[in-house]
C-alpha atoms as a PDB file:
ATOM      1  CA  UNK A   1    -112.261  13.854  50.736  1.00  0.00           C
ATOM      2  CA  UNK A   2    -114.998  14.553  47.944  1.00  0.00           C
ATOM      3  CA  UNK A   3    -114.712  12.290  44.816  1.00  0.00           C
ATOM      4  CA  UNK A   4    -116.251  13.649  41.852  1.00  0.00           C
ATOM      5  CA  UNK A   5    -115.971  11.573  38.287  1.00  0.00           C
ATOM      6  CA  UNK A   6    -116.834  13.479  34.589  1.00  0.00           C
ATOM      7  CA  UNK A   7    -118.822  11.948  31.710  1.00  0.00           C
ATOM      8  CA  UNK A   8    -119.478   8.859  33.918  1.00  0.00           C
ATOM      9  CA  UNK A   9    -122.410   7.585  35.703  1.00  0.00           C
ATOM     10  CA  UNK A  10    -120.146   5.062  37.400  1.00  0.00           C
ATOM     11  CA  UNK A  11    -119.240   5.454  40.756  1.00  0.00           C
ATOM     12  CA  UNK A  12    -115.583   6.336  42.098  1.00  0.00           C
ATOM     13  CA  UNK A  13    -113.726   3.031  42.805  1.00  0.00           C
ATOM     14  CA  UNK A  14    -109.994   2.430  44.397  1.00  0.00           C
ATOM     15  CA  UNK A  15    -107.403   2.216  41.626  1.00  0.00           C
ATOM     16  CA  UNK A  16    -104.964   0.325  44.836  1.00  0.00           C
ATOM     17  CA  UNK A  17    -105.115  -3.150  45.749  1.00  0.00           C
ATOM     18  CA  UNK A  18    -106.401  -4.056  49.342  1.00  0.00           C
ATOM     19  CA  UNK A  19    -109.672  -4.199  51.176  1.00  0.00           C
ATOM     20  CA  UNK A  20    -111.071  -0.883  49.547  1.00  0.00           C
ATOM     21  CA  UNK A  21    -110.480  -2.293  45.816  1.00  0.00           C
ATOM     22  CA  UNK A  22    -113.437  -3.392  44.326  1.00  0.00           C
ATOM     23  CA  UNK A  23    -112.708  -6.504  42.638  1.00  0.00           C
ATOM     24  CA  UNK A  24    -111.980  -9.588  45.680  1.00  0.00           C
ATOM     25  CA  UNK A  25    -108.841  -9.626  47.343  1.00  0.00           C
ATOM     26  CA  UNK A  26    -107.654 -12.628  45.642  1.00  0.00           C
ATOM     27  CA  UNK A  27    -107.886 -10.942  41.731  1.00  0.00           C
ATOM     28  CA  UNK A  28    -105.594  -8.816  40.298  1.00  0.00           C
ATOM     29  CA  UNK A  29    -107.258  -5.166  39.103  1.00  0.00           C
ATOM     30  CA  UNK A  30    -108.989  -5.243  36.212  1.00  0.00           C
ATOM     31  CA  UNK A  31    -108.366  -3.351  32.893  1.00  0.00           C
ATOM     32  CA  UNK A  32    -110.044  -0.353  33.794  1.00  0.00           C
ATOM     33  CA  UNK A  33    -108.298   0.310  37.171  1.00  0.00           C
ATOM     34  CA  UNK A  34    -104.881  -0.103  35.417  1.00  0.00           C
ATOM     35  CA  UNK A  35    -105.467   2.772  32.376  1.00  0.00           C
ATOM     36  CA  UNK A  36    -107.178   4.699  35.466  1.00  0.00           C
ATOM     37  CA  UNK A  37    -103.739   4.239  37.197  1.00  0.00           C
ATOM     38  CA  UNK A  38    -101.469   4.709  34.478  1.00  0.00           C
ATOM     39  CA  UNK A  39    -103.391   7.936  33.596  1.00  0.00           C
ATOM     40  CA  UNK A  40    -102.972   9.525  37.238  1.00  0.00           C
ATOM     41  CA  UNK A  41     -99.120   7.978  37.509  1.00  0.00           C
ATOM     42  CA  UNK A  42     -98.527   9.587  33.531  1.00  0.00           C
ATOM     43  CA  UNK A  43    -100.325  13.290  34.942  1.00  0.00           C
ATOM     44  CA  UNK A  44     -98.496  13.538  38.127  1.00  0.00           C
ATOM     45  CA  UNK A  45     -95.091  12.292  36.915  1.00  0.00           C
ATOM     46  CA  UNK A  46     -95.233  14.651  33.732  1.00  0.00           C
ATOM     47  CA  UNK A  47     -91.573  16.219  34.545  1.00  0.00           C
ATOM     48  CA  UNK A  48     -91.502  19.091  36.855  1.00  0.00           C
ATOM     49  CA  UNK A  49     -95.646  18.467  36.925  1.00  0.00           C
ATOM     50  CA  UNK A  50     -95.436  16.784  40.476  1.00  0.00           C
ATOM     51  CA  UNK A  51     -92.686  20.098  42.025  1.00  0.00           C
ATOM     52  CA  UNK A  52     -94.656  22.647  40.432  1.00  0.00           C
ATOM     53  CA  UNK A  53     -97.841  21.456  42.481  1.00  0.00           C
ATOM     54  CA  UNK A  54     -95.964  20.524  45.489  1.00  0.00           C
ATOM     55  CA  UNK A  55     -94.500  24.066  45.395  1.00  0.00           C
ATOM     56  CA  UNK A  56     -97.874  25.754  45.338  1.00  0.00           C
ATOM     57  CA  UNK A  57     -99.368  23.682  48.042  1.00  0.00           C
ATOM     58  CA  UNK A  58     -96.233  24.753  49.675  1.00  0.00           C
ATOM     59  CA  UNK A  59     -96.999  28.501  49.686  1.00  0.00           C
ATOM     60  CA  UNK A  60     -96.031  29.467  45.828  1.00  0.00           C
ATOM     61  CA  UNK A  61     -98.537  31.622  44.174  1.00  0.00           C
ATOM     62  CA  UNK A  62     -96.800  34.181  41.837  1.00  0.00           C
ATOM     63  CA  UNK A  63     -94.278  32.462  38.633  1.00  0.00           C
ATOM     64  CA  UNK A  64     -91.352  33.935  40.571  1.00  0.00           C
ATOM     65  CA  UNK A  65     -91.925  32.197  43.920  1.00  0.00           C
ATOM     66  CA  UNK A  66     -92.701  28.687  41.605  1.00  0.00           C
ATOM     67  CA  UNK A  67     -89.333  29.253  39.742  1.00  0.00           C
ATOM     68  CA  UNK A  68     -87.591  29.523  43.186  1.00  0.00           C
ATOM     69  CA  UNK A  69     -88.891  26.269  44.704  1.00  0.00           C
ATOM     70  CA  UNK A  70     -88.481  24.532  41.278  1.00  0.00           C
ATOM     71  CA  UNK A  71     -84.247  24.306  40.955  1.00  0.00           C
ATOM     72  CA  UNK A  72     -83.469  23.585  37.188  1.00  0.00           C
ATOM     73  CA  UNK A  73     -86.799  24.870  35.498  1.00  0.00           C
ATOM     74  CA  UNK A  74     -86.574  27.088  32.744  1.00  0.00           C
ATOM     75  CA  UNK A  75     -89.456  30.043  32.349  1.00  0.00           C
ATOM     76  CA  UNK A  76     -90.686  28.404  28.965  1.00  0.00           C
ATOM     77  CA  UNK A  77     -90.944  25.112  30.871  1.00  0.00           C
ATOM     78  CA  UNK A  78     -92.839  26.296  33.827  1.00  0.00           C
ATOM     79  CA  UNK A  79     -94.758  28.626  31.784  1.00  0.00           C
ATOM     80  CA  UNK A  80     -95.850  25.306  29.503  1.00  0.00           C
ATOM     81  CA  UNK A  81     -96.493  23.397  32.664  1.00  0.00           C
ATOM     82  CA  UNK A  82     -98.397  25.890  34.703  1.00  0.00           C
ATOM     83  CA  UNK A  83    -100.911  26.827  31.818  1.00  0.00           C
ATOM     84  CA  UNK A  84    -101.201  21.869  30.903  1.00  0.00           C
ATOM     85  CA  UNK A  85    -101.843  21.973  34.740  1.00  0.00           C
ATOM     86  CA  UNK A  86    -104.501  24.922  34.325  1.00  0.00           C
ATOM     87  CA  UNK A  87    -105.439  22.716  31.495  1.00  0.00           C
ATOM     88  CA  UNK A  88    -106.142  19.824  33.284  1.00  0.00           C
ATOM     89  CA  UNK A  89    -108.001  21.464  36.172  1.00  0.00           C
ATOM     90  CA  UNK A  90    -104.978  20.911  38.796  1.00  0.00           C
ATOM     91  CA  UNK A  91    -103.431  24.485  38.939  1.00  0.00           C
ATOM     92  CA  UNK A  92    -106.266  27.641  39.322  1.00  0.00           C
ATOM     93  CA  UNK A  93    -104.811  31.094  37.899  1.00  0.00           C
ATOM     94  CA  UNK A  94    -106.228  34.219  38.999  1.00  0.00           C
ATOM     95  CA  UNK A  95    -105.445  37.607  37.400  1.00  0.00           C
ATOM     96  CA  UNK A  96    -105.340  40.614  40.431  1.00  0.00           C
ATOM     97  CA  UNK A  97    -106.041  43.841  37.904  1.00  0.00           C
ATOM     98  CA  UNK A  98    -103.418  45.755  40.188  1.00  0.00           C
ATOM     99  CA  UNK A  99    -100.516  48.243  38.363  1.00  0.00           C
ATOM    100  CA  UNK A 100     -98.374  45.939  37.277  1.00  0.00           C
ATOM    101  CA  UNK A 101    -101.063  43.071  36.577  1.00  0.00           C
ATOM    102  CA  UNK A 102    -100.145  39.918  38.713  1.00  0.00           C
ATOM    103  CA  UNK A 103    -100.938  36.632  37.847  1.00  0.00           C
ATOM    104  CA  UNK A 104    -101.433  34.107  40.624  1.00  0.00           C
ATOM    105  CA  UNK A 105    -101.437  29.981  40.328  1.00  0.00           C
ATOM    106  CA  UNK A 106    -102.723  28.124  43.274  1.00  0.00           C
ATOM    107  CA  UNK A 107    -103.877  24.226  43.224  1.00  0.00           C
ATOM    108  CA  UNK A 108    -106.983  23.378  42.747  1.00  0.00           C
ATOM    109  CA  UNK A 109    -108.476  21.121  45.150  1.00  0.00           C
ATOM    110  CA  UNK A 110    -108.032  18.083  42.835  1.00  0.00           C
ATOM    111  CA  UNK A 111    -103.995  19.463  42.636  1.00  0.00           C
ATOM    112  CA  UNK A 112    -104.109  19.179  46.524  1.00  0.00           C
ATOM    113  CA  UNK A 113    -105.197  16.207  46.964  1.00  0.00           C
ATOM    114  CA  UNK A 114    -103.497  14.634  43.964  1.00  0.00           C
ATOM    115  CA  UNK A 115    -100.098  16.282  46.115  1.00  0.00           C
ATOM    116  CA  UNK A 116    -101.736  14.308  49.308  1.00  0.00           C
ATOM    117  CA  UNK A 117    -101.732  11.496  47.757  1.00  0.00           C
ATOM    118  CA  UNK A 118     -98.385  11.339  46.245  1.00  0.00           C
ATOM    119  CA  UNK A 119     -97.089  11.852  49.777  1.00  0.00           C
ATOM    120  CA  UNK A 120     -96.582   8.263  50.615  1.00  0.00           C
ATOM    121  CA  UNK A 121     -94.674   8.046  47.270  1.00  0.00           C
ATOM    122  CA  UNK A 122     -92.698  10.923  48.472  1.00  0.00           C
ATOM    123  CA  UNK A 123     -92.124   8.960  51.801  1.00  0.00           C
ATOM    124  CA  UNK A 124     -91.144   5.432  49.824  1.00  0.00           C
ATOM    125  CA  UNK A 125     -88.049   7.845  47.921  1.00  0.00           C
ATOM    126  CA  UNK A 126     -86.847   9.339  51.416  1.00  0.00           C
ATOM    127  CA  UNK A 127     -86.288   5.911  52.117  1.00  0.00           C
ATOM    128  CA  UNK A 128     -84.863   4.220  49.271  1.00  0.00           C
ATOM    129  CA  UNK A 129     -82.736   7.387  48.134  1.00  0.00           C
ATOM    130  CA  UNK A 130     -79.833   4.789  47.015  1.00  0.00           C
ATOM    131  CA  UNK A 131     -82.009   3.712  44.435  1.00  0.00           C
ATOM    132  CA  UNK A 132     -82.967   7.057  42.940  1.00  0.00           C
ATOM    133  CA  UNK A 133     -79.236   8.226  43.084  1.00  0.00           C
ATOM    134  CA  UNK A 134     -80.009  11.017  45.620  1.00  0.00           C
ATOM    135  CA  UNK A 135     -77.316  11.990  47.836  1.00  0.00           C
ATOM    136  CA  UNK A 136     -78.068  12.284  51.415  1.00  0.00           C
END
């Protein structure tokens, strides 16, 4: 996996705690790595942000085929959210000039592996659904 920062000189660090963090094991994170954090946990937990991308790395590419895999979403909210994650460089759209015109939204590499690396979180709600309220 590629890391690529923008408008910084600084190198890519680990925003997690353990032997790939750079600060010693024995400190906490410093302020940087939590706002880093916060920022990523605030992007992919934006509501319906975190399905929408899940459902394209799933197979989605045209608005009907995300509203589908998304139960609940109304077309003005995944319209909004598509065009913020388009925005944000997580969701590409690609217009196919056919008769009608079809729009198609795939993740970007970054949405991908922002998805990948939500999968453990994904994992950690399987198994703690009484918590979340989920029914089995």
């Amino acid at each position: 996996m590629t890391s690529t920062t923008t408008g910084s000189s600084t190198p890519a660090r680990s925003i997690l705690p353990g032997p790939a963090a750079s600060a010693p094991a024995n400190q906490p994170g410093d302020a940087d790595e939590c706002d880093l954090f916060q920022r990523v946990v605030e992007r992919a937990g934006r509501r319906w942000s975190g399905a929408i991308l899940f459902a394209g790395v799933a197979g989605a590419r045209r608005f009907v085929e995300y509203r589908r895999a998304v139960r609940g979403i109304s077309d003005r909210i995944l319209t909004q959210r598509l065009r913020e994650l388009e925005q944000q460089g997580l969701i590409s759209r690609e217009v196919v000039p056919t008769m009608p015109v079809q729009i198609l939204y795939t993740p970007s590499p970054a949405g991908a592996d922002l998805i990948k690396a939500l999968g453990p979180l994904g994992q950690w709600g399987a198994k703690h659904r009484n918590i979340l309220e989920i029914p089995e």
